[in-house]
Protein backbone atom coordinates (compact mmCIF):
# COMPACT_ATOMS: atom_id res chain seq x y z
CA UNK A 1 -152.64 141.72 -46.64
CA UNK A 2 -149.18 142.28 -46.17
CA UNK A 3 -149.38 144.16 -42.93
CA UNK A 4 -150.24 140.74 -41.44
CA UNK A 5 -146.99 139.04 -42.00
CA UNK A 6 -144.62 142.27 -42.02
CA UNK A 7 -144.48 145.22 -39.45
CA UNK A 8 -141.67 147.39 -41.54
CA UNK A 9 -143.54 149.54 -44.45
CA UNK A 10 -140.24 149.52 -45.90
CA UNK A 11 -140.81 145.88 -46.53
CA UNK A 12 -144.55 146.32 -48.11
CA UNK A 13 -142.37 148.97 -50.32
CA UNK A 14 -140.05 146.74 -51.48
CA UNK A 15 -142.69 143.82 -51.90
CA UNK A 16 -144.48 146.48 -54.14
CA UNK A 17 -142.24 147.71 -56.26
CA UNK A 18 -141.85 143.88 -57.91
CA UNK A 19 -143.25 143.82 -61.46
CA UNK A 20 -145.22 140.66 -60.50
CA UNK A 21 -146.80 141.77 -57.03
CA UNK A 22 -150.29 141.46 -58.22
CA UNK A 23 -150.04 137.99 -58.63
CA UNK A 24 -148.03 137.79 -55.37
CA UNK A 25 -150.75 139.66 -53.49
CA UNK A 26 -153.42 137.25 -54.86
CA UNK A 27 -151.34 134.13 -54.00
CA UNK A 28 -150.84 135.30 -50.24
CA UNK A 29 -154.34 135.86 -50.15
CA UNK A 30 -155.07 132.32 -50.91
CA UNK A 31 -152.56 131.41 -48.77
CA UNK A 32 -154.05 133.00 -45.77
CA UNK A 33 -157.53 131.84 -47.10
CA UNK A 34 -156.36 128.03 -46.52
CA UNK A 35 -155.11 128.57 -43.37
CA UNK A 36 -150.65 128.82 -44.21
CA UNK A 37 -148.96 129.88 -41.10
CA UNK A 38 -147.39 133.20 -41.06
CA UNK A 39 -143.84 131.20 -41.25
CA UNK A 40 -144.58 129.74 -44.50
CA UNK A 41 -146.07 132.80 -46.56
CA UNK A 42 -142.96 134.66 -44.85
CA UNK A 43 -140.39 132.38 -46.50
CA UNK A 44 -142.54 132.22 -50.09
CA UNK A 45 -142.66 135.73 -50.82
CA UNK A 46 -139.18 136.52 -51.18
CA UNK A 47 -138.56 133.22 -53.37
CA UNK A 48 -141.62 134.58 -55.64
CA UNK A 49 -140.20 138.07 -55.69
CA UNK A 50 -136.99 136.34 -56.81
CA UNK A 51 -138.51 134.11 -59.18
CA UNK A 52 -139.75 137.82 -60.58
CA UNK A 53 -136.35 139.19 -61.08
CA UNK A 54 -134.50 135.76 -61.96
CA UNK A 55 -137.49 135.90 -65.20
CA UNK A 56 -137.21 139.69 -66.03
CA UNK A 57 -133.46 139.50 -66.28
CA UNK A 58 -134.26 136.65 -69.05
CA UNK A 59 -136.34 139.36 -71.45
CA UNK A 60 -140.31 138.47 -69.28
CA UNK A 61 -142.39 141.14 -69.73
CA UNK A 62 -145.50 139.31 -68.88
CA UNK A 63 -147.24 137.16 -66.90
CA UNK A 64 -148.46 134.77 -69.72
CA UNK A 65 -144.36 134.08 -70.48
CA UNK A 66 -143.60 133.09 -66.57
CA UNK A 67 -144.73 129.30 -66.55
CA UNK A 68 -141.62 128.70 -69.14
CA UNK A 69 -139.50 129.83 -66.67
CA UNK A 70 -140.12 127.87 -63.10
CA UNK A 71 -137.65 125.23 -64.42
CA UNK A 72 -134.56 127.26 -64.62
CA UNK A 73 -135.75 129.34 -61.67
CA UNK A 74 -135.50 126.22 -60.03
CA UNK A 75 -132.32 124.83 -61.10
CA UNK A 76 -131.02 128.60 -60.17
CA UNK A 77 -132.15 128.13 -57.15
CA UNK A 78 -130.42 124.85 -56.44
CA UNK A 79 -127.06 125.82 -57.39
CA UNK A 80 -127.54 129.03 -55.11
CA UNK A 81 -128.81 127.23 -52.39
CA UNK A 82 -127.81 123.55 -52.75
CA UNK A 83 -123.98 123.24 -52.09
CA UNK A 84 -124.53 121.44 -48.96
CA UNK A 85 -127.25 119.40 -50.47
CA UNK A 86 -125.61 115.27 -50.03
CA UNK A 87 -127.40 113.80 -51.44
CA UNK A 88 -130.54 113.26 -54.13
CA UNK A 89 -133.27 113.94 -52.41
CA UNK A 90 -131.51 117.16 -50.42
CA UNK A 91 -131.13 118.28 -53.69
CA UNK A 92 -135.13 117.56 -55.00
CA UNK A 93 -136.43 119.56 -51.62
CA UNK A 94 -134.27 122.29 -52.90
CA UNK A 95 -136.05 122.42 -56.15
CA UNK A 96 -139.14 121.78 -54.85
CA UNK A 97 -139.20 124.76 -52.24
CA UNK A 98 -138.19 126.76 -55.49
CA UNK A 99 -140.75 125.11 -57.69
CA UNK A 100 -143.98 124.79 -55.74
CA UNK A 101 -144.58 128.17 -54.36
CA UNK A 102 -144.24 129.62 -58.24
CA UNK A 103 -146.03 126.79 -59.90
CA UNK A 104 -148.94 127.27 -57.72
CA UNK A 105 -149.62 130.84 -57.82
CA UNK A 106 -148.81 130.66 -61.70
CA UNK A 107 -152.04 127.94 -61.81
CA UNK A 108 -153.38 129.99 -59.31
CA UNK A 109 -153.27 132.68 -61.90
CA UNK A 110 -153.40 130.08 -65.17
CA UNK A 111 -155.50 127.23 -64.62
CA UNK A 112 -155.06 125.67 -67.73
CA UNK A 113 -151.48 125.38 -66.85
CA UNK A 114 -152.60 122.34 -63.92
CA UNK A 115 -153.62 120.14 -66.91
CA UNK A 116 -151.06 121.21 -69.65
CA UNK A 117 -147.98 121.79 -67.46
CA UNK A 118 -145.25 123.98 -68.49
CA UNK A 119 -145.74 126.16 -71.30
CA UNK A 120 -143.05 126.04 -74.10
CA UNK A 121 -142.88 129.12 -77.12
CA UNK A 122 -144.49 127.87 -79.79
CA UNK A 123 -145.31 124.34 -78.27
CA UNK A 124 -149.00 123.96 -79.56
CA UNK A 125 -147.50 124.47 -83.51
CA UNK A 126 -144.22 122.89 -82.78
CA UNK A 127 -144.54 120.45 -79.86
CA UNK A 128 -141.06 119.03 -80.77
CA UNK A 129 -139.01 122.08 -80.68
CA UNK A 130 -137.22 122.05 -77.41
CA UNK A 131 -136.72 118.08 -77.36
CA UNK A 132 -135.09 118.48 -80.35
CA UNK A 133 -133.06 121.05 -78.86
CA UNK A 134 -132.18 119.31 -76.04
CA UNK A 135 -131.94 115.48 -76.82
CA UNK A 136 -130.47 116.05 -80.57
CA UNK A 137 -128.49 119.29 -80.54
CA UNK A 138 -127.52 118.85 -76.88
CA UNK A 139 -128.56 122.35 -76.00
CA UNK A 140 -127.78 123.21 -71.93
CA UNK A 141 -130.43 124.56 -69.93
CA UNK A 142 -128.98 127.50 -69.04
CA UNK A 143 -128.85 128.16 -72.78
CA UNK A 144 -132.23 127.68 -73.71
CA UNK A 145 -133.59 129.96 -71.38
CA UNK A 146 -132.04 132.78 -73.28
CA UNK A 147 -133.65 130.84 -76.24
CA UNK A 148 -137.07 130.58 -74.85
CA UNK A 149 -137.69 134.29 -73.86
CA UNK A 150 -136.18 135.00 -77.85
CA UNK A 151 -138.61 132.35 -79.36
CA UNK A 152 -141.72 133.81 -77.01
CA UNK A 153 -140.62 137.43 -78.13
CA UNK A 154 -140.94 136.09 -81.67
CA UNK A 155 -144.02 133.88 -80.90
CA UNK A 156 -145.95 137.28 -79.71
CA UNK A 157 -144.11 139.09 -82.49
CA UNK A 158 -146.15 136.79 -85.47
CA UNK A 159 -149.22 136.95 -82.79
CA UNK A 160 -149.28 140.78 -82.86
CA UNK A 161 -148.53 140.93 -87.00
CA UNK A 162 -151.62 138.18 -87.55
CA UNK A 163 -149.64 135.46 -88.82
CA UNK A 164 -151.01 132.14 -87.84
CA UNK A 165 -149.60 129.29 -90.15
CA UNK A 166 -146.15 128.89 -89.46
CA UNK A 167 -145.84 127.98 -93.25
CA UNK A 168 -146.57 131.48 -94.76
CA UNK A 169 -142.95 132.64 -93.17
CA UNK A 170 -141.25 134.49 -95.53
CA UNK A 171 -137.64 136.83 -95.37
CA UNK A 172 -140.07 140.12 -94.96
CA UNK A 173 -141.51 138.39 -91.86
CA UNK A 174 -138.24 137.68 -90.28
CA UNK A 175 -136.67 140.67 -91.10
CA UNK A 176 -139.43 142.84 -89.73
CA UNK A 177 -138.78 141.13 -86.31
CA UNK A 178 -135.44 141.53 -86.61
CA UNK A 179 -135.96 145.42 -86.83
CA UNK A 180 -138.49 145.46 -84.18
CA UNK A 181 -135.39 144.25 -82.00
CA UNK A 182 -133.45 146.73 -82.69
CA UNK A 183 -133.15 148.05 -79.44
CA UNK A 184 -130.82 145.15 -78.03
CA UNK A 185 -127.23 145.11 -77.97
CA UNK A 186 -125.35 142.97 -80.36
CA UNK A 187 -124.67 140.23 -78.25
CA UNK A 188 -128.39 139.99 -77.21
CA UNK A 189 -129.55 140.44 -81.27
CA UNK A 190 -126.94 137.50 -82.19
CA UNK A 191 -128.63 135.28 -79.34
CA UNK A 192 -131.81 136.18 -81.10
CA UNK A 193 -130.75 135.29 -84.32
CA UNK A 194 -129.19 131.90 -82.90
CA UNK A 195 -132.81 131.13 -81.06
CA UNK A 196 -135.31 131.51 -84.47
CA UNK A 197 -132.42 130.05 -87.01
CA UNK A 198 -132.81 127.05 -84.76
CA UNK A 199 -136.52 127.16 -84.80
CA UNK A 200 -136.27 127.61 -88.79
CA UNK A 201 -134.33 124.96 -89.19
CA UNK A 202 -136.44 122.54 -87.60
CA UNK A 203 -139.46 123.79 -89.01
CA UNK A 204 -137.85 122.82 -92.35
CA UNK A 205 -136.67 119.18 -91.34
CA UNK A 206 -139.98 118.70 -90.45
CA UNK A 207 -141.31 119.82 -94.06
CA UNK A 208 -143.98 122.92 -91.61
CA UNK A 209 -141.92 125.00 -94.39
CA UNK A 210 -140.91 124.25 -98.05
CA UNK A 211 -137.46 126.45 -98.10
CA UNK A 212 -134.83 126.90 -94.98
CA UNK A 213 -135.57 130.55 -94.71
CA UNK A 214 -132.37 130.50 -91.81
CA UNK A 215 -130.25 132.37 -94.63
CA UNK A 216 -132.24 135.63 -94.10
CA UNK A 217 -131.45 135.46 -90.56
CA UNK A 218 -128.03 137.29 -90.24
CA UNK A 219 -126.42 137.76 -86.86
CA UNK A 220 -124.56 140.96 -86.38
CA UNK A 221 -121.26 141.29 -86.53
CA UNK A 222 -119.42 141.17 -83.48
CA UNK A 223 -116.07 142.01 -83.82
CA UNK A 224 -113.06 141.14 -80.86
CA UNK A 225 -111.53 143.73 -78.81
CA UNK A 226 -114.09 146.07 -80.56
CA UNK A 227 -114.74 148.20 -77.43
CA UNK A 228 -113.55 149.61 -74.62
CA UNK A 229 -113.62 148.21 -70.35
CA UNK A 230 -116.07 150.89 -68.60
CA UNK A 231 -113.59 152.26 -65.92
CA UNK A 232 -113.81 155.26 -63.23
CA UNK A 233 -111.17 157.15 -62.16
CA UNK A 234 -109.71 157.09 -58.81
CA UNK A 235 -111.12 160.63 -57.82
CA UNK A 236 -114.45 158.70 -58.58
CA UNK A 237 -113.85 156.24 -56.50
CA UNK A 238 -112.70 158.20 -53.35
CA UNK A 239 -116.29 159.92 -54.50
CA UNK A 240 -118.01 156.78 -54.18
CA UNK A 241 -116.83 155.15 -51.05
CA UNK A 242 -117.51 158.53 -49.16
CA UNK A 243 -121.40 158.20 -50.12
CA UNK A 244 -121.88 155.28 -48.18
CA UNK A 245 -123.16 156.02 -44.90
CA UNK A 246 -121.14 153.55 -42.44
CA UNK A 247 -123.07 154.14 -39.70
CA UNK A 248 -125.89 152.08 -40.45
CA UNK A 249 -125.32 147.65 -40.84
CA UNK A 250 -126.70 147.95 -44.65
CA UNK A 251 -123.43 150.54 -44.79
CA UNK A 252 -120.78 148.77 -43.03
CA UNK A 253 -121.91 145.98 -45.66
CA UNK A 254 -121.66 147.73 -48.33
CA UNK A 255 -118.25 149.75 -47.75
CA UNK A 256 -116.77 146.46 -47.22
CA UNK A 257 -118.15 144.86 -50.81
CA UNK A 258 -117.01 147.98 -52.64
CA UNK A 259 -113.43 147.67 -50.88
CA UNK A 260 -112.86 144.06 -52.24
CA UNK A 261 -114.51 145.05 -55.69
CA UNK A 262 -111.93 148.01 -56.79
CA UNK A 263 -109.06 146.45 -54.93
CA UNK A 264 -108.87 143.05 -56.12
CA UNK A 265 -111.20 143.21 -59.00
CA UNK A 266 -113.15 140.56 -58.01
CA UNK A 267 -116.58 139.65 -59.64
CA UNK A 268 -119.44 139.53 -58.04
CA UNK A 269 -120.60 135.92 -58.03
CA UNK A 270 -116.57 135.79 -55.93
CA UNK A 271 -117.67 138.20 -53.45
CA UNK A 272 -121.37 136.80 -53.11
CA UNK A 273 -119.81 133.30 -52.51
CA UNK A 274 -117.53 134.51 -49.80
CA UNK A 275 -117.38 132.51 -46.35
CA UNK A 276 -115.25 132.90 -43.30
CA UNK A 277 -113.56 130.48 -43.98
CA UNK A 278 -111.67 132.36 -46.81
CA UNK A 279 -109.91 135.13 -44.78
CA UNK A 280 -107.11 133.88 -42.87
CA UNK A 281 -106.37 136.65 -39.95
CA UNK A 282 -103.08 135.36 -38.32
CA UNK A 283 -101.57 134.97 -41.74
CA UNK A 284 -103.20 138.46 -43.39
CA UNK A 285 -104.58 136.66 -46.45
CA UNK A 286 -107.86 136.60 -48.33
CA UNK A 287 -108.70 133.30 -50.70
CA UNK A 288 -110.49 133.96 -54.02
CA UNK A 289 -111.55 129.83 -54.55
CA UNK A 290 -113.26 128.21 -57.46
CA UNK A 291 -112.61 131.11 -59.47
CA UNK A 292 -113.95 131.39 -63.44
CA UNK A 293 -111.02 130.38 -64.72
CA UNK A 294 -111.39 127.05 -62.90
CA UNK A 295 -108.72 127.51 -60.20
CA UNK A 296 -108.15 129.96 -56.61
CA UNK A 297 -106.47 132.65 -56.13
CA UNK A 298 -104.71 134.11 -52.72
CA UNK A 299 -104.06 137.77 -51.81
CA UNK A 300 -102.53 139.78 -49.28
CA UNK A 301 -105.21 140.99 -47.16
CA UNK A 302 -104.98 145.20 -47.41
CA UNK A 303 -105.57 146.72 -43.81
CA UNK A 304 -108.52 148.81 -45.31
CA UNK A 305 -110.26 145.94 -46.75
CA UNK A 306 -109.57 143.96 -43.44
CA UNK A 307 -110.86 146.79 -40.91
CA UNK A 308 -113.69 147.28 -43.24
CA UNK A 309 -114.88 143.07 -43.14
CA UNK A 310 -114.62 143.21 -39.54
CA UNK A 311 -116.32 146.05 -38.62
CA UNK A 312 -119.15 144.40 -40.86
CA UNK A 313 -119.01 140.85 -39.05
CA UNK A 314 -118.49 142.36 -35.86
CA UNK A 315 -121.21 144.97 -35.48
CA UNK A 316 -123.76 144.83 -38.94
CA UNK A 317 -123.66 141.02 -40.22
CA UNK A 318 -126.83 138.81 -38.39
CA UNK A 319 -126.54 136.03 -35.92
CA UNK A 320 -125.79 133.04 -38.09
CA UNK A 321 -124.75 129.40 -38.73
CA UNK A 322 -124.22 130.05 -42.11
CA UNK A 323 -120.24 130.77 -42.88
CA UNK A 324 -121.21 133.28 -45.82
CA UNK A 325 -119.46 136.82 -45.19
CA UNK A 326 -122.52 138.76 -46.97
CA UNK A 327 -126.09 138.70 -45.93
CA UNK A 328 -129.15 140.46 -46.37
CA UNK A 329 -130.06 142.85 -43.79
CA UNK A 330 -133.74 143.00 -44.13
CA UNK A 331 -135.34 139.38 -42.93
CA UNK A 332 -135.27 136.68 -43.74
CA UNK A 333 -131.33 136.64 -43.49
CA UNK A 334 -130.11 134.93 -46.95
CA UNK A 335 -126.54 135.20 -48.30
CA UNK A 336 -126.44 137.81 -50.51
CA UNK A 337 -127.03 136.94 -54.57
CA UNK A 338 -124.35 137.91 -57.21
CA UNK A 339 -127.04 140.20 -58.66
CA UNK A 340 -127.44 141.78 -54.77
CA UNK A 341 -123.86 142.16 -54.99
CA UNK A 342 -123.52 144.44 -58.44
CA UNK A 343 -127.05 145.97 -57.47
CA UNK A 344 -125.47 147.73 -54.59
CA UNK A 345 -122.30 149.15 -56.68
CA UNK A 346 -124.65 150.41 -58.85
CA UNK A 347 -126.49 152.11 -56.49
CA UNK A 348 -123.72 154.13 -54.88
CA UNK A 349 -122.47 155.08 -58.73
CA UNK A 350 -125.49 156.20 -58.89
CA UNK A 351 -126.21 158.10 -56.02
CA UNK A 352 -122.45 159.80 -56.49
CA UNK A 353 -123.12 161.50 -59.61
CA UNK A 354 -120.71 159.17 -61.70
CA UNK A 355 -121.75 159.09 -64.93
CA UNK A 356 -121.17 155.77 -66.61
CA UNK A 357 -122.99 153.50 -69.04
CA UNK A 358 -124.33 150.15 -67.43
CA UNK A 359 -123.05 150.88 -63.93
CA UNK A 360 -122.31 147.62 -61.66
CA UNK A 361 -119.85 145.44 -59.74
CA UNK A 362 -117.84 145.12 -63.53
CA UNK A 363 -117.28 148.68 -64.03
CA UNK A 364 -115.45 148.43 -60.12
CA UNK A 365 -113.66 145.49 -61.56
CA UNK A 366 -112.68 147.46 -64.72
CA UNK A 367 -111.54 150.18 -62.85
CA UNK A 368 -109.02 147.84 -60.54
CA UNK A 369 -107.85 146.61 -63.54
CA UNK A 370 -106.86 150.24 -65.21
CA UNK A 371 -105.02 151.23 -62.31
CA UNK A 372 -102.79 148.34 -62.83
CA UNK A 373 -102.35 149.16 -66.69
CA UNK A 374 -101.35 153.00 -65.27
CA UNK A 375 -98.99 151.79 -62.87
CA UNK A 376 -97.16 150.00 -65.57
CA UNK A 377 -97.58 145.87 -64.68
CA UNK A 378 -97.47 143.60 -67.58
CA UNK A 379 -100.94 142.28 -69.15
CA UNK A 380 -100.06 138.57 -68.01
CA UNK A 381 -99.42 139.94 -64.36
CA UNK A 382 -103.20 141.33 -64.52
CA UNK A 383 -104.21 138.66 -66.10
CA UNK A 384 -103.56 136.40 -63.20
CA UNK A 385 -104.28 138.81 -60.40
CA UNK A 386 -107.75 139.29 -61.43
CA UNK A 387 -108.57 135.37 -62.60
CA UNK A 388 -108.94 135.98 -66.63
CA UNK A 389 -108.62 132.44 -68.02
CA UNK A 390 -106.56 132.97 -70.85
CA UNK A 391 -104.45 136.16 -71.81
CA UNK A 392 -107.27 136.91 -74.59
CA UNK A 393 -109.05 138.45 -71.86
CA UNK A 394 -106.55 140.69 -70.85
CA UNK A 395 -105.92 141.90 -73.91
CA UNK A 396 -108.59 144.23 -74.57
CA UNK A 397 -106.83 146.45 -71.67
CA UNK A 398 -103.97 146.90 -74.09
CA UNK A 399 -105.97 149.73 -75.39
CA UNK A 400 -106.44 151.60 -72.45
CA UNK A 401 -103.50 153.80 -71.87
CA UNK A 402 -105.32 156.54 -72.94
CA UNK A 403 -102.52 159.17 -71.70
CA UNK A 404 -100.03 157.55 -74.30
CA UNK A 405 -102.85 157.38 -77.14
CA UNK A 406 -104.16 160.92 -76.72
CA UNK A 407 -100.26 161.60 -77.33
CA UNK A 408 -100.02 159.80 -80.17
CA UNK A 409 -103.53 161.51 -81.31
CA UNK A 410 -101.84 164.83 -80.57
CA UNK A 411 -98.95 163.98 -83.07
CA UNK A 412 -96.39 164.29 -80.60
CA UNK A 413 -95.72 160.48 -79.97
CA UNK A 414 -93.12 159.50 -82.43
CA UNK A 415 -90.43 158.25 -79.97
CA UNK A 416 -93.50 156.16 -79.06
CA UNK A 417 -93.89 154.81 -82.26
């Protein structure tokens, strides 16, 4: 079905290789079936295959967990797409063009989901839950999506053990599910924790259980400045930037993203949000606005990093209105994502050899960051040329001059001391 709306097999391949393209292929086949033009199943399929990635970066391992996630898909999608957006209703057709192509292949799919709507964890034994999260504990959105993929994880968890009154909870129970996790990181097992004290708390309020089990629940400990920034060396990076092939547009792109990465140590949501507008060529300077700290930053604009971003605009980047630097090069031509961004400095760690845990657009930013530790600038300075909001952030790089600690190891760094 997809050779009728795409003549590149690279593009079938890449629609393929999506976790949910079963349920894609069936929805395009109803599409077709009802008579969509070609233009309209063109521009769903990549907002489905995003809709995949958007839910298995939130812990969605299947399809049955999906329909809890179209909301925040859709408010992702507005603030990716919706800065120009003026007013209400600009902003409700950007939701809705989110929205409506993953609701209805999800009922498609589902069609219990037409009459009951979205499906909450745990909403036929607890139908209060996630008002009670949101109206009375004033839970964001963006926070209970990392709640609801925890709560369905534990929802399938009790499913899988047999347990099917919410009352016969005990400390075994929730300490069995709390080894079955793990596998996750701290930070991801404390968000756990956080999601089904919540839930056991309510459930207790409500009298569904006579004692607040939330005791047995304990989140581990995390503990500041505990580990180390993941940082390359510069031989690594030399070794990076020389496996991009700059021939090709999807190269010139690239080369130029990795440039700004390790030289200014910008993140990727900065470089994904890029426009034009931000380089100024008569004056040689590059603007870094809205930054995560809540203010912009300006830099001199390196000749590398200069040649690099117009050789991409002037022979790689596609005919556009739109003032963002980075697109796509593969239709349809969308600004690139923060996620496209770090995707594509993992890749070329990868494909150089280098190894490194959780490789990405951070471990670039990381490694930006170490060279200005080596070449001696104080932790404030780097603090403020790489946007940390507060020097707490910085100061985890204090323990990265490894050269003076393996001294000190060695037992020949008294005049240090």
């Amino acid at each position: 079905m997809l050779e009728l709306y795409y003549v590149n097999p690279e593009t079938w391949d890449r629609i393929r290789a999506s976790w949910i393209y079963g349920p894609i292929e069936r929805y395009v086949e109803w599409l077709n079936k009802h008579s969509y033009s070609a233009t309209t199943v063109r521009k769903r399929i990549p907002i489905l295959m995003e809709f995949g990635e958007f839910a298995r970066r939130q812990g969605v391992t299947i399809l049955e967990e999906l329909p809890g996630h179209i909301e925040g898909f859709a408010q992702y999608w507005l603030q990716k797409h919706g800065q120009g957006c003026k007013t209400d209703e600009a902003r409700k057709r950007v939701l809705m063009e989110a929205q409506n192509p993953a609701r209805q292949m999800l009922v498609l799919l589902m069609p219990e989901l037409k009459e009951k709507g979205r499906v909450e964890p745990f909403q036929k034994l607890v139908p209060g839950l996630f008002d009670y999260m949101k109206n009375e504990r004033g839970i964001k959105e963006s926070t209970l999506q990392h709640y609801r993929s925890n709560l369905y994880a534990f929802e399938r968890y009790l499913q899988n053990i047999g347990l099917k009154e919410l009352r016969n909870l005990s400390p075994v129970i929730l300490s069995g599910f709390l080894t079955s996790s793990s596998g996750l990181c701290k930070n991801s097992l404390g968000i756990r924790c956080t999601a089904v004290r919540i839930l056991i708390r309510y459930l207790y309020r409500e009298r569904i259980i006579a004692n607040d089990l939330s005791g047995a629940l304990d989140s581990p400990r995390n503990y500041r400045l505990s580990s180390i920034p993941r940082s390359i060396t510069w031989d690594e990076v030399n070794r990076m930037l020389e496996a991009v092939d700059r021939r090709a547009p999807i190269g010139k792109r690239d080369h130029a993203i990795l440039l700004l990465l390790v030289t200014y140590g910008l993140r990727s949501r900065e470089i994904a949000a890029m426009t034009i507008d931000d380089i100024d060529w008569r004056q040689g300077r590059i603007r870094v606005p809205e930054r995560k700290a809540g203010h912009s930053t300006a830099y001199p604009l390196s000749t590398i990093v200069g040649e690099a971003i117009l050789d991409y605009l002037q022979h790689a980047r596609p005919k556009t209105s739109d003032r963002h630097i980075f697109f796509r090069t593969r239709p349809p031509y969308t600004p690139m994502t923060y996620e496209n961004v770090s995707g594509r400095a993992a890749r070329y760690l990868r494909k150089a050899g280098i190894p490194i845990s959780r490789p990405g657009s951070h471990t670039l930013r990381h490694t930006c960051v170490q060279r200005l530790v080596d070449a001696g600038f104080s932790l404030k300075t780097i603090g403020d040329y790489v946007g940390h909001r507060s020097a707490d952030s910085t100061a985890i790089y204090a323990k990265v001059a490894l050269d003076v600690l393996r001294e000190i190891g060695y037992g020949v760094g008294e005049d240090i001391l």
